[in-house]
PDB file of N, CA and C in Angstrom:
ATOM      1  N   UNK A   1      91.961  55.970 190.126  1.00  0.00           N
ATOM      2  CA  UNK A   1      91.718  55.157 188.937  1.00  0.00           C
ATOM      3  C   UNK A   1      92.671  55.572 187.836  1.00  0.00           C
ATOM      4  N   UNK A   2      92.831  54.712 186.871  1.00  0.00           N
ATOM      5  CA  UNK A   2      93.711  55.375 185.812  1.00  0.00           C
ATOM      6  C   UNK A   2      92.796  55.598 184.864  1.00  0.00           C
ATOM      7  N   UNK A   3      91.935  56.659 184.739  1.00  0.00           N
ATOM      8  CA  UNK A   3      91.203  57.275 183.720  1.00  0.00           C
ATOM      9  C   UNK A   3      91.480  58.681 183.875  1.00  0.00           C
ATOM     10  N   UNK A   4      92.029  59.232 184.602  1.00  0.00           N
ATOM     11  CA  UNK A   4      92.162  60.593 184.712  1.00  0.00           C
ATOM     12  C   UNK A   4      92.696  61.457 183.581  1.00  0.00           C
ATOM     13  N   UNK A   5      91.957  62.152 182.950  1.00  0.00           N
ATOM     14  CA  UNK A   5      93.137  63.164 181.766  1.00  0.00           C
ATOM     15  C   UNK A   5      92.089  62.430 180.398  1.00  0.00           C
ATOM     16  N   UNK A   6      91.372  61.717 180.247  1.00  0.00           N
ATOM     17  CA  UNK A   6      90.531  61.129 179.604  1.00  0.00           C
ATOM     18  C   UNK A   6      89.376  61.495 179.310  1.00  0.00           C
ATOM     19  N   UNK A   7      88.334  61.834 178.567  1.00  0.00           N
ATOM     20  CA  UNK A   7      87.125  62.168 178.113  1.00  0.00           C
ATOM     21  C   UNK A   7      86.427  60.813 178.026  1.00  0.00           C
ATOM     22  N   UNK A   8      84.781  61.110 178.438  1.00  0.00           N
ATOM     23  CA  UNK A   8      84.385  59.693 178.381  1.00  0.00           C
ATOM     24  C   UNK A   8      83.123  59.870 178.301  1.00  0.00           C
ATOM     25  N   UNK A   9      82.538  58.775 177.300  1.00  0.00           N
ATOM     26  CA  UNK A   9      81.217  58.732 177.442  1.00  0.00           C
ATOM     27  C   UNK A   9      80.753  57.078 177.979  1.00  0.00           C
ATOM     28  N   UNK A  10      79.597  57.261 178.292  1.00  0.00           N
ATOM     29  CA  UNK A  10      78.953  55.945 179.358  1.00  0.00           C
ATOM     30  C   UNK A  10      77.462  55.642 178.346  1.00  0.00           C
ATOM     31  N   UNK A  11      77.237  54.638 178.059  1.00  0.00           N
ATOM     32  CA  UNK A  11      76.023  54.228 178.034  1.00  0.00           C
ATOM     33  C   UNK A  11      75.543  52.716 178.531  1.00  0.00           C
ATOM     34  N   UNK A  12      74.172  52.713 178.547  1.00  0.00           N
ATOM     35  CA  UNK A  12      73.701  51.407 179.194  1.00  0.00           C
ATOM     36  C   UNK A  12      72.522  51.221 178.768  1.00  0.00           C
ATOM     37  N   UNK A  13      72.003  50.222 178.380  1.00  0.00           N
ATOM     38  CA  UNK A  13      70.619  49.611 177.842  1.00  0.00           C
ATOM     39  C   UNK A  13      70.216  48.390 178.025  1.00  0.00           C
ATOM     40  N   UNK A  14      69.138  48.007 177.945  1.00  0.00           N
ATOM     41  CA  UNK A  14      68.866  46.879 178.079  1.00  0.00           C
ATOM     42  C   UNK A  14      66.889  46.017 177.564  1.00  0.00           C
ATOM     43  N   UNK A  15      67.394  44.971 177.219  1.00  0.00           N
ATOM     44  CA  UNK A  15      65.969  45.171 176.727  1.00  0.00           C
ATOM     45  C   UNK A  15      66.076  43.564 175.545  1.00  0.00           C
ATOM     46  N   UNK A  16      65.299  43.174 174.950  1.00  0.00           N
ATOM     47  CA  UNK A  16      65.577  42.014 174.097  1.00  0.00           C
ATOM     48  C   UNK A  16      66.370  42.506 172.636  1.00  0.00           C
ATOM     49  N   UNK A  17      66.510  43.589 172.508  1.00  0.00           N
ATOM     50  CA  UNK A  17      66.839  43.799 171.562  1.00  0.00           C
ATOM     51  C   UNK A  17      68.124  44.932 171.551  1.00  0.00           C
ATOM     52  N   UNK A  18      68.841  44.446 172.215  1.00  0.00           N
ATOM     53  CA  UNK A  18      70.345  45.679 172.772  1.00  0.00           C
ATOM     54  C   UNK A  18      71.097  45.086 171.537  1.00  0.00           C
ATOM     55  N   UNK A  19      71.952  46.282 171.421  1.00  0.00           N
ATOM     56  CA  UNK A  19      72.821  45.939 170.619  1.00  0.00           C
ATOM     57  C   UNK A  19      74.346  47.302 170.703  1.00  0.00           C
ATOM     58  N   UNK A  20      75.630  46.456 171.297  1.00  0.00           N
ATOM     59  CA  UNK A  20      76.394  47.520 171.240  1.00  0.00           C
ATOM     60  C   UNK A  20      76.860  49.042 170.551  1.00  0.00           C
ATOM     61  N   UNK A  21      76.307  48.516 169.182  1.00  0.00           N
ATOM     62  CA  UNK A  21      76.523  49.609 168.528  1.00  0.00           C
ATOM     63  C   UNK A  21      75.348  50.499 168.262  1.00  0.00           C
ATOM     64  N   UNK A  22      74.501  50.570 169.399  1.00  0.00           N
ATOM     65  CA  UNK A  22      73.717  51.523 169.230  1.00  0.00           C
ATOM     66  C   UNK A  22      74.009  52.921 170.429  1.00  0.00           C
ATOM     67  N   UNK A  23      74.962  52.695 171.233  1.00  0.00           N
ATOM     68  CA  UNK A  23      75.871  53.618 171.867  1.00  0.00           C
ATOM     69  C   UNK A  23      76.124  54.587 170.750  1.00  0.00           C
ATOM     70  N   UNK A  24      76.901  54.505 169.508  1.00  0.00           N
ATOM     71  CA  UNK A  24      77.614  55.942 169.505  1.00  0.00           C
ATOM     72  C   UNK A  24      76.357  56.461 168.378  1.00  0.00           C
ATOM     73  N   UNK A  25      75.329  55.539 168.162  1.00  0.00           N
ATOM     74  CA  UNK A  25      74.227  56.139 167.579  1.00  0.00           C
ATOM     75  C   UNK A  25      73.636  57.088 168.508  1.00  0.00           C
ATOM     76  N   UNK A  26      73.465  56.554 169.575  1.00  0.00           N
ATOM     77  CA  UNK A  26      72.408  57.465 170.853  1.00  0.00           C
ATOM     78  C   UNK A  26      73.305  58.558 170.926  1.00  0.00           C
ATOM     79  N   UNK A  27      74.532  58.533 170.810  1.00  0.00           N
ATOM     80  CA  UNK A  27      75.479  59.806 171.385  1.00  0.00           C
ATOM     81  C   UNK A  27      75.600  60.777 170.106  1.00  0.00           C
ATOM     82  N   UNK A  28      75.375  60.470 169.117  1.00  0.00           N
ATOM     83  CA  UNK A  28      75.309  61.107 167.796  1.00  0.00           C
ATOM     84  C   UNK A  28      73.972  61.358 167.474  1.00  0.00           C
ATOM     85  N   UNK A  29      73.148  60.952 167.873  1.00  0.00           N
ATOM     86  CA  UNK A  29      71.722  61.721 167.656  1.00  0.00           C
ATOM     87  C   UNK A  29      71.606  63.437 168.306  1.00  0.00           C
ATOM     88  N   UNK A  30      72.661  63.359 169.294  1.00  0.00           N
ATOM     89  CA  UNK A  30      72.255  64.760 170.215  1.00  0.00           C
ATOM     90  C   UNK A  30      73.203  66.061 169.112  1.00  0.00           C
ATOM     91  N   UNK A  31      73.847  65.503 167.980  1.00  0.00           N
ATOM     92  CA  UNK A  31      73.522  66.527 167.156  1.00  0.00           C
ATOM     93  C   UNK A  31      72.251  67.052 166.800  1.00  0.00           C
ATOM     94  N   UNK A  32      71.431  66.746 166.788  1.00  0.00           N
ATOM     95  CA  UNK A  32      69.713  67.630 166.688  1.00  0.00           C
ATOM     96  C   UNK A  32      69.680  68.621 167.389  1.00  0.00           C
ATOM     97  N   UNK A  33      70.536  69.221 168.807  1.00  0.00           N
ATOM     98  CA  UNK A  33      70.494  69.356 169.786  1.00  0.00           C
ATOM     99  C   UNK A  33      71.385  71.070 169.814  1.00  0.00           C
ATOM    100  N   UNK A  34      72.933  70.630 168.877  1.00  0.00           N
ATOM    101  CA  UNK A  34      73.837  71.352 169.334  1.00  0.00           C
ATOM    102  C   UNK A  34      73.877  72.753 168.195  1.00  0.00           C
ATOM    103  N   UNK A  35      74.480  73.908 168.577  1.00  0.00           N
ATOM    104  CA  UNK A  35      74.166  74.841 167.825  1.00  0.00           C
ATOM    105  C   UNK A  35      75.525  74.730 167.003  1.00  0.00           C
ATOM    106  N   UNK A  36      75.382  74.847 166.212  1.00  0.00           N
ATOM    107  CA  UNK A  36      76.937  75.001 165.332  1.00  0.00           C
ATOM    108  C   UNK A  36      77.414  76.652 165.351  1.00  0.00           C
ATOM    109  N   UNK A  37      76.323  77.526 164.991  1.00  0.00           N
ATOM    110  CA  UNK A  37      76.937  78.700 165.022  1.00  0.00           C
ATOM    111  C   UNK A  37      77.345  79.137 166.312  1.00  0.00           C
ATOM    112  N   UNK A  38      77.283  79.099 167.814  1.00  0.00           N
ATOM    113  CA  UNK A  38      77.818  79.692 168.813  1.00  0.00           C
ATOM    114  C   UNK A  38      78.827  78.454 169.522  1.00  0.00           C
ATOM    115  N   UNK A  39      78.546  77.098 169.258  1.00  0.00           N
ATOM    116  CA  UNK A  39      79.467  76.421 169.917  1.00  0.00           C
ATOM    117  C   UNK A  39      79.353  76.295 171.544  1.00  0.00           C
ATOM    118  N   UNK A  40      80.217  75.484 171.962  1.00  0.00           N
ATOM    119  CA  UNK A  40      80.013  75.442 173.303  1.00  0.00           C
ATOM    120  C   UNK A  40      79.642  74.212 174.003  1.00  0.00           C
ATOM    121  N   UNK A  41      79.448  74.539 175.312  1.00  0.00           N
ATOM    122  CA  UNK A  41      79.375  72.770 175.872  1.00  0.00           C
ATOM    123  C   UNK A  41      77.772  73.055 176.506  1.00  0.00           C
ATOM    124  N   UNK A  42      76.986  71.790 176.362  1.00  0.00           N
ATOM    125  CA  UNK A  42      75.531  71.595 176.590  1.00  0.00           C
ATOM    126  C   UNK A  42      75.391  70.048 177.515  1.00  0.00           C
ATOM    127  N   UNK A  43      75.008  70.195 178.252  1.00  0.00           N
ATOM    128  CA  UNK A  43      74.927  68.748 179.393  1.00  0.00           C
ATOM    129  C   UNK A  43      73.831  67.800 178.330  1.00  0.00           C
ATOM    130  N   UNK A  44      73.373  68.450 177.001  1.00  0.00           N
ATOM    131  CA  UNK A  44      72.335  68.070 175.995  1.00  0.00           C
ATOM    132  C   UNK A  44      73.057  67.293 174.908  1.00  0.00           C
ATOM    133  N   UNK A  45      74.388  67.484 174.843  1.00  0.00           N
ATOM    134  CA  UNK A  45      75.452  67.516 173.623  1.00  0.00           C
ATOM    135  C   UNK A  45      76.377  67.095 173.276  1.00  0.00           C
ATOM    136  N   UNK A  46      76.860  66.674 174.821  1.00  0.00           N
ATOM    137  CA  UNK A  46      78.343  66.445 175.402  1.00  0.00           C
ATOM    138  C   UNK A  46      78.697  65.320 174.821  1.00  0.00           C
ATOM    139  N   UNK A  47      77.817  64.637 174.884  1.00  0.00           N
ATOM    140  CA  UNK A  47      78.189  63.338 174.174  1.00  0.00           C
ATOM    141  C   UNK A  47      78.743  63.275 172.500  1.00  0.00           C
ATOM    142  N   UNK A  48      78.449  63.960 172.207  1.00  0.00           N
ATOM    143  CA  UNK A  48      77.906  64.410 170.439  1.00  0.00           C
ATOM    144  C   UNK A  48      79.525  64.606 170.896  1.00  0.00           C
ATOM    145  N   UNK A  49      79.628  65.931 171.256  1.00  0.00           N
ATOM    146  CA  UNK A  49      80.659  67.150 170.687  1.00  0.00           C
ATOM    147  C   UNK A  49      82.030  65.937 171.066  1.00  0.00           C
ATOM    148  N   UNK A  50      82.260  65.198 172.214  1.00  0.00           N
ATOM    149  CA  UNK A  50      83.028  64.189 172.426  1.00  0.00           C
ATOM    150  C   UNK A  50      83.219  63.336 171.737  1.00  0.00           C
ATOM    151  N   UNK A  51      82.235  62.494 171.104  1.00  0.00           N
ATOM    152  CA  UNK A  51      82.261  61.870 169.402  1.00  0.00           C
ATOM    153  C   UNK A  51      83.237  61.937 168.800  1.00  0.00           C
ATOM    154  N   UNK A  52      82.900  63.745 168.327  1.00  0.00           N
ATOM    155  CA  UNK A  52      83.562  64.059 166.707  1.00  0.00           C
ATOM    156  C   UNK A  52      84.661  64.688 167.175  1.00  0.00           C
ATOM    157  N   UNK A  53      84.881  65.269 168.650  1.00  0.00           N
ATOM    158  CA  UNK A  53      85.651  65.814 168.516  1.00  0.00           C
ATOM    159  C   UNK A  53      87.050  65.891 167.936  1.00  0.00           C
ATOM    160  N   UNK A  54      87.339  66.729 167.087  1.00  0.00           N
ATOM    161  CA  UNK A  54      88.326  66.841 165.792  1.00  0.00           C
ATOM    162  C   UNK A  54      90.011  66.366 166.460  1.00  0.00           C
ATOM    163  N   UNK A  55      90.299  67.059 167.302  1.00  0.00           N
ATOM    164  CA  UNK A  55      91.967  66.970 168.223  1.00  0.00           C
ATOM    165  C   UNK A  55      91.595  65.547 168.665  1.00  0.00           C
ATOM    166  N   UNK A  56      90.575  64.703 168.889  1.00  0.00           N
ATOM    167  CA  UNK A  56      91.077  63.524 169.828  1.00  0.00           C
ATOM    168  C   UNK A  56      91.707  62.134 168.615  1.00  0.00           C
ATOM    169  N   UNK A  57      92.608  61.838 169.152  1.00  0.00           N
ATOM    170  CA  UNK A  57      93.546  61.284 168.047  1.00  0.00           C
ATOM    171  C   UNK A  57      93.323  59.862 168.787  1.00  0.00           C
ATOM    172  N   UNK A  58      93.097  59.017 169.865  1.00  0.00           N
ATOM    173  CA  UNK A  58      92.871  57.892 170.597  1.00  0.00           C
ATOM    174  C   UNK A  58      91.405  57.386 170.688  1.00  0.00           C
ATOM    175  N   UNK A  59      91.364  56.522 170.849  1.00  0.00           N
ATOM    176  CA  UNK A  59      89.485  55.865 171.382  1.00  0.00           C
ATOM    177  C   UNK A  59      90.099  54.659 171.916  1.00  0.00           C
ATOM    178  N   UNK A  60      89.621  54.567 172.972  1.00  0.00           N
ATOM    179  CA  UNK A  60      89.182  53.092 173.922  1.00  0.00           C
ATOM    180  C   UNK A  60      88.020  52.461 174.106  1.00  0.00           C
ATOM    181  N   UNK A  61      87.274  51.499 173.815  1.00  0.00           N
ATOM    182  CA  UNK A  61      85.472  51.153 173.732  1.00  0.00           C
ATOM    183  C   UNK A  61      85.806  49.587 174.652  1.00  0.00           C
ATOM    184  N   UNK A  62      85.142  49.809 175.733  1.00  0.00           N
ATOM    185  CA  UNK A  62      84.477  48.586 176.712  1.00  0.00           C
ATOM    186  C   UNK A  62      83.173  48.275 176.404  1.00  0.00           C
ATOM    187  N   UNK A  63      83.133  47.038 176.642  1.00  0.00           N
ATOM    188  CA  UNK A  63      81.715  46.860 176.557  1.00  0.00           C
ATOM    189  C   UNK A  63      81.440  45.586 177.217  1.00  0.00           C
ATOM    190  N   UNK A  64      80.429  44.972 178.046  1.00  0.00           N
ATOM    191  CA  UNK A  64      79.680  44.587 179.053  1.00  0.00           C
ATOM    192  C   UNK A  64      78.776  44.056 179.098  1.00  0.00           C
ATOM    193  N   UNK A  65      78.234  42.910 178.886  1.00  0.00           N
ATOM    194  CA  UNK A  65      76.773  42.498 179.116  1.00  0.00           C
ATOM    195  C   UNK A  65      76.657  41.718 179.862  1.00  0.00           C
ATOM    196  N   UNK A  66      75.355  41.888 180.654  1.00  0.00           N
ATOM    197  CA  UNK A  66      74.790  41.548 182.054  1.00  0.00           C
ATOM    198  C   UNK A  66      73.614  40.672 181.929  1.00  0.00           C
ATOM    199  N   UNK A  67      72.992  40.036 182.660  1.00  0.00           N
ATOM    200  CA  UNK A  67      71.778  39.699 182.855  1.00  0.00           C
ATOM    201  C   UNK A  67      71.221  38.582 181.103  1.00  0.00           C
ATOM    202  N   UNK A  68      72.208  37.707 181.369  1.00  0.00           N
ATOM    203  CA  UNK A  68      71.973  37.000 180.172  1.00  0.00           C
ATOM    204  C   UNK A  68      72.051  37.389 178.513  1.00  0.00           C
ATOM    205  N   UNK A  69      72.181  38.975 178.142  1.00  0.00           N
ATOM    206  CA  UNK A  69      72.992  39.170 177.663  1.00  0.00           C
ATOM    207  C   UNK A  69      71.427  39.936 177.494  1.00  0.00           C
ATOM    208  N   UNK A  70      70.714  40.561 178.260  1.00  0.00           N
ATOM    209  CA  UNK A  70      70.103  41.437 178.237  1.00  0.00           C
ATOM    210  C   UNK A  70      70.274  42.918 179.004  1.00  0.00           C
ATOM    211  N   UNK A  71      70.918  43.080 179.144  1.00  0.00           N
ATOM    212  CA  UNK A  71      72.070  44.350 179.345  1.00  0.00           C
ATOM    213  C   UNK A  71      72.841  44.656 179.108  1.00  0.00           C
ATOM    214  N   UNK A  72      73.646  45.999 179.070  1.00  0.00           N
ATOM    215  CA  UNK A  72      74.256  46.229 178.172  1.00  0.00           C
ATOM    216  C   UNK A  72      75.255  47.779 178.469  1.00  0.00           C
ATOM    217  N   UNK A  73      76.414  47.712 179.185  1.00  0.00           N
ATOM    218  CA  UNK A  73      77.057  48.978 179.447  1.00  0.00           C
ATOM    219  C   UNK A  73      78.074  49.050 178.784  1.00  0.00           C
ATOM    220  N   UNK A  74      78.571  50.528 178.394  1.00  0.00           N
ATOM    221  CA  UNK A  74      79.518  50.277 177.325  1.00  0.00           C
ATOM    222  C   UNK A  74      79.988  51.688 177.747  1.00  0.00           C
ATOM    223  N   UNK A  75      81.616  51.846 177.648  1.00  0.00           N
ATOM    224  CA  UNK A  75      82.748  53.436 178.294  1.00  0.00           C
ATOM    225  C   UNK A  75      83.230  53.298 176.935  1.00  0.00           C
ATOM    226  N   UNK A  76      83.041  54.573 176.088  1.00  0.00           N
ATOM    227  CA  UNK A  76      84.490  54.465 175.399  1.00  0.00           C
ATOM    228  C   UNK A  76      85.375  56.051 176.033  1.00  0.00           C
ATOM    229  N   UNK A  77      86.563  55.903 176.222  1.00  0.00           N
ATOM    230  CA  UNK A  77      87.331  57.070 176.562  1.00  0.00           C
ATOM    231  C   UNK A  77      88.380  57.424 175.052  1.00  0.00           C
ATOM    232  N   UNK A  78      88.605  58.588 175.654  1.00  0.00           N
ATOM    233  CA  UNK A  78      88.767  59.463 174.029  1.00  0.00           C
ATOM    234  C   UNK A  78      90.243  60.052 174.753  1.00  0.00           C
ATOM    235  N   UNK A  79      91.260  60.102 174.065  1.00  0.00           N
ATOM    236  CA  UNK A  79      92.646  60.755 174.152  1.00  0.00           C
ATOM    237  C   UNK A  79      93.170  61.721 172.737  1.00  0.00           C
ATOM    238  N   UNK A  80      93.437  63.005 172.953  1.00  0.00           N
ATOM    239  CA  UNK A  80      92.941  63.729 174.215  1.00  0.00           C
ATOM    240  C   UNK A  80      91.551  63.891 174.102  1.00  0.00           C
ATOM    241  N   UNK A  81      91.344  64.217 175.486  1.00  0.00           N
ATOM    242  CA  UNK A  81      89.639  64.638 175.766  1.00  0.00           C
ATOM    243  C   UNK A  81      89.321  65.514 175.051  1.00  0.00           C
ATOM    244  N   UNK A  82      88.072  66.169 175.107  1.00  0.00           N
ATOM    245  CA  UNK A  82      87.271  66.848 174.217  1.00  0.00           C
ATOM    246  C   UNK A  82      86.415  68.330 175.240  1.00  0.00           C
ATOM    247  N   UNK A  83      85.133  68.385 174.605  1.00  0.00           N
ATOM    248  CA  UNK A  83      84.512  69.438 175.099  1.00  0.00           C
ATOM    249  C   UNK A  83      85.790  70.981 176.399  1.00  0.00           C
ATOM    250  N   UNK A  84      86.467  71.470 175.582  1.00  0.00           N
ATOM    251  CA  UNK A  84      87.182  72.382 176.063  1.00  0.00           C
ATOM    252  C   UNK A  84      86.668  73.728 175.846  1.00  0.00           C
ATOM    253  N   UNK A  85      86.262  74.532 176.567  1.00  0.00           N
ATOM    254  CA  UNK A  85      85.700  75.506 176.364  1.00  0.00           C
ATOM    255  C   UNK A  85      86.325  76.741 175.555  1.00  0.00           C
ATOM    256  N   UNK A  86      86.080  76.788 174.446  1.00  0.00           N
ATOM    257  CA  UNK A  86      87.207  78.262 173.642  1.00  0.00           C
ATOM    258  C   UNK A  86      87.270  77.204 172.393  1.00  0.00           C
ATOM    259  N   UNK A  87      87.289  75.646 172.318  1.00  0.00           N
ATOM    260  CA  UNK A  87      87.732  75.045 171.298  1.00  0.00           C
ATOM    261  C   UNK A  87      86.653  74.381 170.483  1.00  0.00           C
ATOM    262  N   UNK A  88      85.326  74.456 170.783  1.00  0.00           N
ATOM    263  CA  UNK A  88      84.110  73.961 170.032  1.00  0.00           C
ATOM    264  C   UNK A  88      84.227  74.528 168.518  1.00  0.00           C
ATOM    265  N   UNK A  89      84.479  75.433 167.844  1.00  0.00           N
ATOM    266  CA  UNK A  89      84.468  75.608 167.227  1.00  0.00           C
ATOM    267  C   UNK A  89      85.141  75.099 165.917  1.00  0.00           C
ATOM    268  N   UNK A  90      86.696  75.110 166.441  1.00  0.00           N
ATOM    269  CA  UNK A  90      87.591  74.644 165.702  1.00  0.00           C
ATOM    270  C   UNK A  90      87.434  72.961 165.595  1.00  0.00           C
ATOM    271  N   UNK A  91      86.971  72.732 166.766  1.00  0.00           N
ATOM    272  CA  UNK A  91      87.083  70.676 167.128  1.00  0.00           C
ATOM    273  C   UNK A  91      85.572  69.901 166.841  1.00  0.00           C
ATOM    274  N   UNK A  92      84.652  71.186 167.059  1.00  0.00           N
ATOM    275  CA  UNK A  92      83.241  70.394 166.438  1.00  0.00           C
ATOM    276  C   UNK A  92      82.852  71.474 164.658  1.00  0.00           C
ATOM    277  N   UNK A  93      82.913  70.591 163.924  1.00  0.00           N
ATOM    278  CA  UNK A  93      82.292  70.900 162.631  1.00  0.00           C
ATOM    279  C   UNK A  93      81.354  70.668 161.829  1.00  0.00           C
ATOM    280  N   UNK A  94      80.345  71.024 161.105  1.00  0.00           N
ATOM    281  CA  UNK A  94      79.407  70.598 160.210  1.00  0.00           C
ATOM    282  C   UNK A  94      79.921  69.934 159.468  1.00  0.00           C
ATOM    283  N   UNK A  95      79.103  69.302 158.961  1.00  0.00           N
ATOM    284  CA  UNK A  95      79.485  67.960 157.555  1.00  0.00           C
ATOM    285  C   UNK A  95      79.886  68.864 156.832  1.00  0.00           C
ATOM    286  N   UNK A  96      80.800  68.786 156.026  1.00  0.00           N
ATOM    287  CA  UNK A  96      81.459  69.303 155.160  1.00  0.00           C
ATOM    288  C   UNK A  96      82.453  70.586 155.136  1.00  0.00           C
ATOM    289  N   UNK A  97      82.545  70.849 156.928  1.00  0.00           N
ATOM    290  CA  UNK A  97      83.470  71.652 156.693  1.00  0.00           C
ATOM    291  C   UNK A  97      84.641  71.418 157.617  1.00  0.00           C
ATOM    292  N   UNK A  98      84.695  70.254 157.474  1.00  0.00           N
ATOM    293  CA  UNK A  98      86.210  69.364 158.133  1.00  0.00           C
ATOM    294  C   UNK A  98      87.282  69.536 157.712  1.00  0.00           C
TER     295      UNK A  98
END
């Protein structure tokens, strides 16, 4: 495939009331989640820390609806990728210290 070298997040919903842009809401809620003081990658987080991550200078966003327009899948890929282990720190930040 040509996604390789790419960071990516996936979501999918569905329901009477979908709405695309509630993807990078769901993926930004799992800040509740992530520790700021030790950093690091969390299968809880990944999404989050891929978000914001600070070095990714690209975004790509697909999006998809199925089933009469009651479904709902959506990829965005991130250049460069994100979650690198050693670099949470510097690439994920608290509000205000960007």
């Amino acid at each position: 495939s040509g996604t390789q070298g790419v960071g990516e997040n996936l979501y999918w919903a569905s329901g009477r009331q979908i709405n695309a842009y509630n993807a990078p809401i769901a993926w930004y809620q799992e800040i509740k989640d992530y520790d700021f003081n030790n950093g690091g990658f969390s299968m809880s987080t990944g999404h989050f820390t891929q978000l914001v991550w600070r070095n990714t200078k690209r975004l790509g966003v697909g999006v998809a609806y199925t089933n009469g327009g009651q479904s709902v899948y959506i990829v965005a890929q991130y250049l460069p990728p994100g979650n690198y282990q050693g670099q949470y720190q510097e690439n994920v930040r608290q509000q205000g210290n960007c």
